[in-house]
C-alpha atoms as a PDB file:
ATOM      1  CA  UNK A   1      65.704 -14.903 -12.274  1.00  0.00           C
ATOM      2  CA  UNK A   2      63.988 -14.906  -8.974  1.00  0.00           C
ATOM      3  CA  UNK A   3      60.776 -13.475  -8.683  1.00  0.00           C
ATOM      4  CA  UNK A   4      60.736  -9.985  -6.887  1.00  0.00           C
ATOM      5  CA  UNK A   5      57.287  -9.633  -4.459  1.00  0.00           C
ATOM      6  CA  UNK A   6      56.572  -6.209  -3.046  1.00  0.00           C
ATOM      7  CA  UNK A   7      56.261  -6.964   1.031  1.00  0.00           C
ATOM      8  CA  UNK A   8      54.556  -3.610   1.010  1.00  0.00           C
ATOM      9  CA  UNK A   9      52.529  -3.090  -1.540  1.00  0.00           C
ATOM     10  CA  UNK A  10      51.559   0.397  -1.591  1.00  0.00           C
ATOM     11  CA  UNK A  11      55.911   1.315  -1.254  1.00  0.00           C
ATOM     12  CA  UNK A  12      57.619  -0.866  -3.493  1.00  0.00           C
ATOM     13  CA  UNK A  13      61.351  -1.224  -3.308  1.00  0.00           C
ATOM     14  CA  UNK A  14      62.140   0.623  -6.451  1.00  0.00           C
ATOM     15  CA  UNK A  15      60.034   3.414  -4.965  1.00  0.00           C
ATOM     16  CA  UNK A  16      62.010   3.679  -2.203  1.00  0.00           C
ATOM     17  CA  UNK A  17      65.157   4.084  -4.272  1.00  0.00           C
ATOM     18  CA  UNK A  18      63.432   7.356  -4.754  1.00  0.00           C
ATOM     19  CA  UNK A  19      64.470   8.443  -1.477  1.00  0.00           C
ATOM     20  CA  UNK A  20      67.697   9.802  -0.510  1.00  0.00           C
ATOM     21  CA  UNK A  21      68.172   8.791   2.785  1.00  0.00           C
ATOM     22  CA  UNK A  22      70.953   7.215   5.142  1.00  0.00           C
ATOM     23  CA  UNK A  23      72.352   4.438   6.861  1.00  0.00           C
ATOM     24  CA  UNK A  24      69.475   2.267   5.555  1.00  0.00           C
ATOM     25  CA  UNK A  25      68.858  -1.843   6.191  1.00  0.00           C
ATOM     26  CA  UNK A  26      67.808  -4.086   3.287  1.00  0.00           C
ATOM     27  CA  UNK A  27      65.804  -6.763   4.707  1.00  0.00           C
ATOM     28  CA  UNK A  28      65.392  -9.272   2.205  1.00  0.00           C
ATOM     29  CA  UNK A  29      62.959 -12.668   2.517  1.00  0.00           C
ATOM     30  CA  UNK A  30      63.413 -15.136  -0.033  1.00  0.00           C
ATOM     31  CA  UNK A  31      61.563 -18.359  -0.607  1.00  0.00           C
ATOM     32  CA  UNK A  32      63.896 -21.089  -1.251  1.00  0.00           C
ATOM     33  CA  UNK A  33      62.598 -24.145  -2.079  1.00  0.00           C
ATOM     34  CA  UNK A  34      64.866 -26.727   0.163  1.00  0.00           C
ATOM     35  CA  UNK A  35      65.940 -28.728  -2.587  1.00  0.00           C
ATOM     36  CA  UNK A  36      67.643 -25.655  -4.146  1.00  0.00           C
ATOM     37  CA  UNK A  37      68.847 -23.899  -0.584  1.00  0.00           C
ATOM     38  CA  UNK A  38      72.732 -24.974  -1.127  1.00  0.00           C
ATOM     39  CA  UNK A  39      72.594 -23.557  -4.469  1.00  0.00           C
ATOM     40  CA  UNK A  40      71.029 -20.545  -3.645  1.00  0.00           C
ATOM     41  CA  UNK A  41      73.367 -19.968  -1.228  1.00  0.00           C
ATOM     42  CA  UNK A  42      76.414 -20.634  -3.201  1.00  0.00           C
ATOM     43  CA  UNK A  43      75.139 -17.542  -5.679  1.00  0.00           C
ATOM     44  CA  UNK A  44      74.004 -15.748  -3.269  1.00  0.00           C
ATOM     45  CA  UNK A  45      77.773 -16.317  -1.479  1.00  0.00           C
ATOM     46  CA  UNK A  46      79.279 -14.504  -5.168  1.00  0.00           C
ATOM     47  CA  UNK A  47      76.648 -11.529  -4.924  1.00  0.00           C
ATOM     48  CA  UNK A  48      77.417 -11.021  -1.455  1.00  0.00           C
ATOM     49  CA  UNK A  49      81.395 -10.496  -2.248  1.00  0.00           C
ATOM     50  CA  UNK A  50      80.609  -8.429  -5.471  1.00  0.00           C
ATOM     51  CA  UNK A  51      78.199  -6.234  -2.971  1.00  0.00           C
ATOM     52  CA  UNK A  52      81.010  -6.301  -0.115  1.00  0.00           C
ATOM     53  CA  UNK A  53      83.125  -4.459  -2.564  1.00  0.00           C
ATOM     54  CA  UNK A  54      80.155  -1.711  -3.407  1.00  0.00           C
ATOM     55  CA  UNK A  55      81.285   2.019  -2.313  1.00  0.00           C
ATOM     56  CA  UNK A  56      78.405   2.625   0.594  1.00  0.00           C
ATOM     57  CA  UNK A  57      78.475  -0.816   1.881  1.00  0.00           C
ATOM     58  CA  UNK A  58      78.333  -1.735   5.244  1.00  0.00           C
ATOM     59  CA  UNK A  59      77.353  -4.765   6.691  1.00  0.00           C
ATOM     60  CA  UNK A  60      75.196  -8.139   5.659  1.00  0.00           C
ATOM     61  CA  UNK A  61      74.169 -12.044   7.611  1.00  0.00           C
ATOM     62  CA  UNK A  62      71.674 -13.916   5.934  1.00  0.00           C
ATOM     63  CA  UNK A  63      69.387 -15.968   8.352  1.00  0.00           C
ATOM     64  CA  UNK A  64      67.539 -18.940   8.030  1.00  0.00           C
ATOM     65  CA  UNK A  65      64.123 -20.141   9.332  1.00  0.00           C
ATOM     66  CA  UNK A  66      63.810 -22.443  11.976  1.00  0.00           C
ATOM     67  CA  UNK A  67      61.946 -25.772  12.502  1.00  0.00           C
ATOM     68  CA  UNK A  68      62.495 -26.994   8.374  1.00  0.00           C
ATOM     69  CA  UNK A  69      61.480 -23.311   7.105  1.00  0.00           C
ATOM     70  CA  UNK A  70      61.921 -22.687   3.225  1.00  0.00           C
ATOM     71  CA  UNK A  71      62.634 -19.189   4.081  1.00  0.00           C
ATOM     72  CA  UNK A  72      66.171 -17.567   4.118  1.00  0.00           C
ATOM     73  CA  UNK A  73      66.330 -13.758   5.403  1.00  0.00           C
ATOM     74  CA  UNK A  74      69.589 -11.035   4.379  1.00  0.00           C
ATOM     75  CA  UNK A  75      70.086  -8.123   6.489  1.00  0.00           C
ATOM     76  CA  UNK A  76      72.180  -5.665   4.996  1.00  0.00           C
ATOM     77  CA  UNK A  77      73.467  -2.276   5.869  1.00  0.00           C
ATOM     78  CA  UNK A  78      73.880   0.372   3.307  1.00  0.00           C
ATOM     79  CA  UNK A  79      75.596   4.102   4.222  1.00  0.00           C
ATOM     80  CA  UNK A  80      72.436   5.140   1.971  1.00  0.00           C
ATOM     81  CA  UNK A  81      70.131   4.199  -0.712  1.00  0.00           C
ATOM     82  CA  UNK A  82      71.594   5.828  -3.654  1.00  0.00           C
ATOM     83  CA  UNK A  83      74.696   3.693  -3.134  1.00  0.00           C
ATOM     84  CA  UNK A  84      72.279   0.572  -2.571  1.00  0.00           C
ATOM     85  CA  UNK A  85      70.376   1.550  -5.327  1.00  0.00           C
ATOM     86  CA  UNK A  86      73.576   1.935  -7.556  1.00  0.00           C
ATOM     87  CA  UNK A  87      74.788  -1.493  -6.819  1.00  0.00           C
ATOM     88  CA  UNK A  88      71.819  -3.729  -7.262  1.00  0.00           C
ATOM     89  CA  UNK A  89      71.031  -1.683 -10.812  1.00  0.00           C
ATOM     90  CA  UNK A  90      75.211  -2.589 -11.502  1.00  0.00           C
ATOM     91  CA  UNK A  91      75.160  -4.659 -14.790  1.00  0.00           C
ATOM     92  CA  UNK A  92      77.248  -7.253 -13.140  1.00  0.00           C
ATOM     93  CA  UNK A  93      75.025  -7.189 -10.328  1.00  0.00           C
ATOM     94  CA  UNK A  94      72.123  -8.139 -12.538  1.00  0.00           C
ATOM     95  CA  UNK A  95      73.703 -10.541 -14.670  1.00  0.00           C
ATOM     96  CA  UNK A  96      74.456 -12.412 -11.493  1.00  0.00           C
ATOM     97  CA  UNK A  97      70.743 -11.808 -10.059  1.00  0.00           C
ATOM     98  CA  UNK A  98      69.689 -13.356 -13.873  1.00  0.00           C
ATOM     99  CA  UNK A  99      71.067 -16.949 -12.308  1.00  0.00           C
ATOM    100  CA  UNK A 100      68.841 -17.503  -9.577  1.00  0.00           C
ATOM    101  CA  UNK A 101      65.910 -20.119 -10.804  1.00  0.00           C
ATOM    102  CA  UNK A 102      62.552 -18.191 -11.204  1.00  0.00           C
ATOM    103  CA  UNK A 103      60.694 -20.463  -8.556  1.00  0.00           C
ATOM    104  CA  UNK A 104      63.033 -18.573  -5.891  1.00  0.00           C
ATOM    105  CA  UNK A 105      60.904 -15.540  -4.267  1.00  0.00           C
ATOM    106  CA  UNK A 106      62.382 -12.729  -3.234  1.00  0.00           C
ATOM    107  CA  UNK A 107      60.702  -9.977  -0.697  1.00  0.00           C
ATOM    108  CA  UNK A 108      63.152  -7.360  -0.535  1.00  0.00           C
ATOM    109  CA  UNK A 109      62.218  -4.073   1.310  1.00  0.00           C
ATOM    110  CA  UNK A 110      64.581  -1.045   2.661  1.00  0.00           C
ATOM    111  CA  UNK A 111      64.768   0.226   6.483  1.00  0.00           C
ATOM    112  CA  UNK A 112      65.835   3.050   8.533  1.00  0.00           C
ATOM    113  CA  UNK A 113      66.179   3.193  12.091  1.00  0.00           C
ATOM    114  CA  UNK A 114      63.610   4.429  14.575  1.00  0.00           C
ATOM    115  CA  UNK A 115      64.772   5.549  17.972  1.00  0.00           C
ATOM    116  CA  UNK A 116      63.101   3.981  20.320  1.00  0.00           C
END
């Protein structure tokens, strides 16, 4: 399973389940060793249709780094985080998370918008 890295340490992702808010972005960093990026993204291709079927979802692109980068970024739009929260914690959804190799590092932290 890939290893899951707080990008903010003092509000962790699973804290942030905590809140009840709405539409929220999932911005998602994972290190991918190249050797391992096309099969990375062919699971990460099956999670992405099991999500796309998720009451609450909205939107996702994933996003790679530039100039030979090992980094590959998701952007994904949720109505809110309880329905996030409820499809990531799935059973299917974490049996699926269970096949990603454990040198794959994942920096997943939730949005909202700011008007600016």
């Amino acid at each position: 399973m890939a290893k899951l890295q707080n990008l903010d340490p003092i509000t962790p992702m699973f804290a942030q389940f905590k809140e009840k808010t709405g539409p929220i972005v999932l911005a998602n960093t994972f290190f991918v060793p190249k050797e391992r990026r096309e099969a990375f993204l062919t699971l990460f291709r099956r999670q992405a249709e099991f999500m796309k079927a998720q009451p609450g979802f909205v939107s996702l692109q994933m996003h790679k780094g530039t100039a030979d980068s090992q980094l590959l970024m998701n952007v994904a739009v949720w109505e809110s985080t309880e329905a996030f929260a409820t499809a990531f914690g799935s059973p299917e959804f974490q049996r699926m998370a269970a096949e990603f190799p454990n040198d794959i590092v994942s920096y997943p932290h939730i949005f909202e918008q700011v008007d600016v």
